[in-house]
Protein backbone atom coordinates (compact mmCIF):
# COMPACT_ATOMS: atom_id res chain seq x y z
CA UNK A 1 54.35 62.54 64.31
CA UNK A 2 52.01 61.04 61.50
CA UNK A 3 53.38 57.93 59.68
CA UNK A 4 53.45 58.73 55.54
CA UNK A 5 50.82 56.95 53.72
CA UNK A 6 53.06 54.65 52.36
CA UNK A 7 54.27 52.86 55.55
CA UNK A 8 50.07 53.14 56.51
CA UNK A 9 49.25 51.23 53.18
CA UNK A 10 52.64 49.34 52.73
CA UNK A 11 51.33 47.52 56.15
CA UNK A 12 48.37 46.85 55.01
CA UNK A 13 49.44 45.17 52.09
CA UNK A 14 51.82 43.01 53.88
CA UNK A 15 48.96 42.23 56.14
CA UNK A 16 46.88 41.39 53.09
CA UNK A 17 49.82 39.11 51.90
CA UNK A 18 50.37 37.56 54.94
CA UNK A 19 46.48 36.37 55.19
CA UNK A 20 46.43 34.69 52.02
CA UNK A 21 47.82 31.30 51.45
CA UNK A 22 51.57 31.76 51.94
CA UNK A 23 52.18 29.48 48.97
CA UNK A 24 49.88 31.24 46.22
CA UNK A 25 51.06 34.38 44.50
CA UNK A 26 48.54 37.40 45.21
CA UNK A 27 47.68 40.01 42.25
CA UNK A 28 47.98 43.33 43.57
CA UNK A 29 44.49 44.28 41.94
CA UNK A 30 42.68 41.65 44.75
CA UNK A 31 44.51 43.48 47.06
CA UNK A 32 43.77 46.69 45.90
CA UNK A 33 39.95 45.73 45.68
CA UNK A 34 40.34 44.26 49.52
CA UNK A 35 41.72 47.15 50.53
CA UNK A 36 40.16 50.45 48.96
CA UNK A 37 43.80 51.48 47.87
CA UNK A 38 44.65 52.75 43.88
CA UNK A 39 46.15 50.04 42.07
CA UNK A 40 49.14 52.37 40.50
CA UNK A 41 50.12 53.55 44.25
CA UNK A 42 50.10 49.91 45.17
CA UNK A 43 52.67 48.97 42.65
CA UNK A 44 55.08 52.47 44.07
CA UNK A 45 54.73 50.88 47.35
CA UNK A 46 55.46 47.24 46.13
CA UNK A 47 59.12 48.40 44.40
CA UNK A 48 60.90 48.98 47.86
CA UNK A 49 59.57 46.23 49.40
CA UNK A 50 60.54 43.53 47.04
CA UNK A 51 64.35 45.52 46.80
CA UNK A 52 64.21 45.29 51.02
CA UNK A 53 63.12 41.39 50.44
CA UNK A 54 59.74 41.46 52.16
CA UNK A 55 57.85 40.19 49.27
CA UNK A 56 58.96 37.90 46.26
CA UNK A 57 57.40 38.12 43.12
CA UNK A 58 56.05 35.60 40.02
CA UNK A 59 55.45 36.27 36.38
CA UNK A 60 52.49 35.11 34.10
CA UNK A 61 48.80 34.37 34.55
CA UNK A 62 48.69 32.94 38.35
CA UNK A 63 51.59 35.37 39.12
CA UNK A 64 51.68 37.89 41.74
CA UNK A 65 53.41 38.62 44.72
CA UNK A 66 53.76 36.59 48.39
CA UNK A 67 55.41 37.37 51.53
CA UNK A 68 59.78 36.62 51.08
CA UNK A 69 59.54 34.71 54.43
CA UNK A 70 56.80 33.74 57.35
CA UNK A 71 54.64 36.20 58.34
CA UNK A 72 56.32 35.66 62.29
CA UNK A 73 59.67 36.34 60.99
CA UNK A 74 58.88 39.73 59.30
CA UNK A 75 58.38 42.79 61.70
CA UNK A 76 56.21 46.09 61.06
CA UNK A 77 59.66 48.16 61.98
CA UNK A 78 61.03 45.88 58.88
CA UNK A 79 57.87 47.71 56.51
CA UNK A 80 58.06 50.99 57.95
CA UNK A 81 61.51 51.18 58.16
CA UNK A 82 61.59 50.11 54.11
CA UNK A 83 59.13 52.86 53.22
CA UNK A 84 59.84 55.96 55.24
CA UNK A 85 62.19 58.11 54.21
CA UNK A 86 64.29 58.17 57.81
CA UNK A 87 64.26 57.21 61.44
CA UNK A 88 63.23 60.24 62.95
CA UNK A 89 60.68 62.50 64.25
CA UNK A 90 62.79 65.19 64.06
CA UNK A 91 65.24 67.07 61.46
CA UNK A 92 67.80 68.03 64.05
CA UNK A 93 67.92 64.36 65.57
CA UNK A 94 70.11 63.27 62.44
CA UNK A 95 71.18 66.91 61.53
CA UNK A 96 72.16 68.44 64.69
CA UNK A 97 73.88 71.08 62.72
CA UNK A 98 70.56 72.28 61.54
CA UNK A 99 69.80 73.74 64.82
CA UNK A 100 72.08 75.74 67.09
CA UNK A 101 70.54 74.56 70.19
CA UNK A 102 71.34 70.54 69.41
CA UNK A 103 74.21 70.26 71.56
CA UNK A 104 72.36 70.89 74.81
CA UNK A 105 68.71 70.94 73.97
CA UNK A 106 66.70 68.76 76.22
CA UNK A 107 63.57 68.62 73.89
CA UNK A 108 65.58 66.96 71.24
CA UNK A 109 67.05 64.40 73.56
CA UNK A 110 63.17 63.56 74.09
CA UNK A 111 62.50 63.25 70.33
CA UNK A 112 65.33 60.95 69.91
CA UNK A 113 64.48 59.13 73.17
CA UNK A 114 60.67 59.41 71.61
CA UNK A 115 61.56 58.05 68.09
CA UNK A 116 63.96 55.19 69.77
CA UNK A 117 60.85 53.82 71.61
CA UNK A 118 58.38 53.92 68.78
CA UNK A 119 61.01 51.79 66.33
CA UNK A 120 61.47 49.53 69.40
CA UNK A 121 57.76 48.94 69.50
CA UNK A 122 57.36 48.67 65.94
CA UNK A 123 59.91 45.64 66.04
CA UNK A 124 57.99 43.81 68.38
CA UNK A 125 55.04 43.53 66.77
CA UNK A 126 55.29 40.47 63.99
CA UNK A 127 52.65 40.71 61.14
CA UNK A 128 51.25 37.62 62.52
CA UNK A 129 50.45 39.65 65.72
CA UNK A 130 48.35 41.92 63.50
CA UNK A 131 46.77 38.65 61.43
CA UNK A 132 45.32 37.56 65.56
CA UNK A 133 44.16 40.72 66.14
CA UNK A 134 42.53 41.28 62.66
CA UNK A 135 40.81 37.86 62.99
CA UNK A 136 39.64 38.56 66.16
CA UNK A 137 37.98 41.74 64.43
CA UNK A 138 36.44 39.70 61.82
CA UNK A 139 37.22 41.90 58.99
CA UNK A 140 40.57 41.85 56.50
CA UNK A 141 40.74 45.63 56.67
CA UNK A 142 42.86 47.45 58.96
């Protein structure tokens, strides 16, 4: 299972958000620069984020965008969840008709079982976990 490159990045740029001053709007070309990520795919990302809620937005020269709430109240399943396309590792987990084995295959028990414990995971871990931890590194890249 790889993660897309926009739940990789659309992390990241919460993380980003969530390290600046909660109460100062962040331009998206600072966080591009911080980063190493194209300004034009960090505006794709940005759209389903602000419609999920994550991030709130402001107009005009010291506008940008800031985290919607506290970085402790918003989880990485929240991000991922916003920006992947579905819940699964596997087709057949949500399409069981596309296999004929779906009923009684054990393997795709294990990928649901699989995919269950990775979202649980994911929702434990609050982007103020990954702030600690990045401090702790000494750098503001992931």
């Amino acid at each position: 299972m790889k993660l897309s490159t926009k739940s990789r990045y659309g992390t990241r740029l919460m993380l980003d958000l969530a390290e600046q001053n909660s109460e100062r709007y962040v331009q998206l070309k600072e966080i591009s620069e911080r980063q190493g990520i194209s300004l034009k795919y960090l505006e794709q990302i940005m759209i389903p984020l602000k419609k999920a809620r994550l991030v709130e937005s402001s107009r005009g020269a010291s506008g940008g965008y800031r985290l919607a709430r506290p970085a402790d109240k918003i989880s990485v399943d929240e991000i991922v969840n916003t920006l992947e396309a579905g819940k699964t590792l596997t087709r057949c987990e949500v399409h069981p008709e596309s296999c004929e084995r779906a009923d009684w295959c054990a393997v795709r028990h294990l990928w649901k079982e699989a995919t269950q414990a990775m979202y649980d995971k994911l929702a434990e871990v609050r982007l103020s976990d990954l702030m600690s931890k990045n401090n702790h590194r000494g750098g503001k890249h992931l």
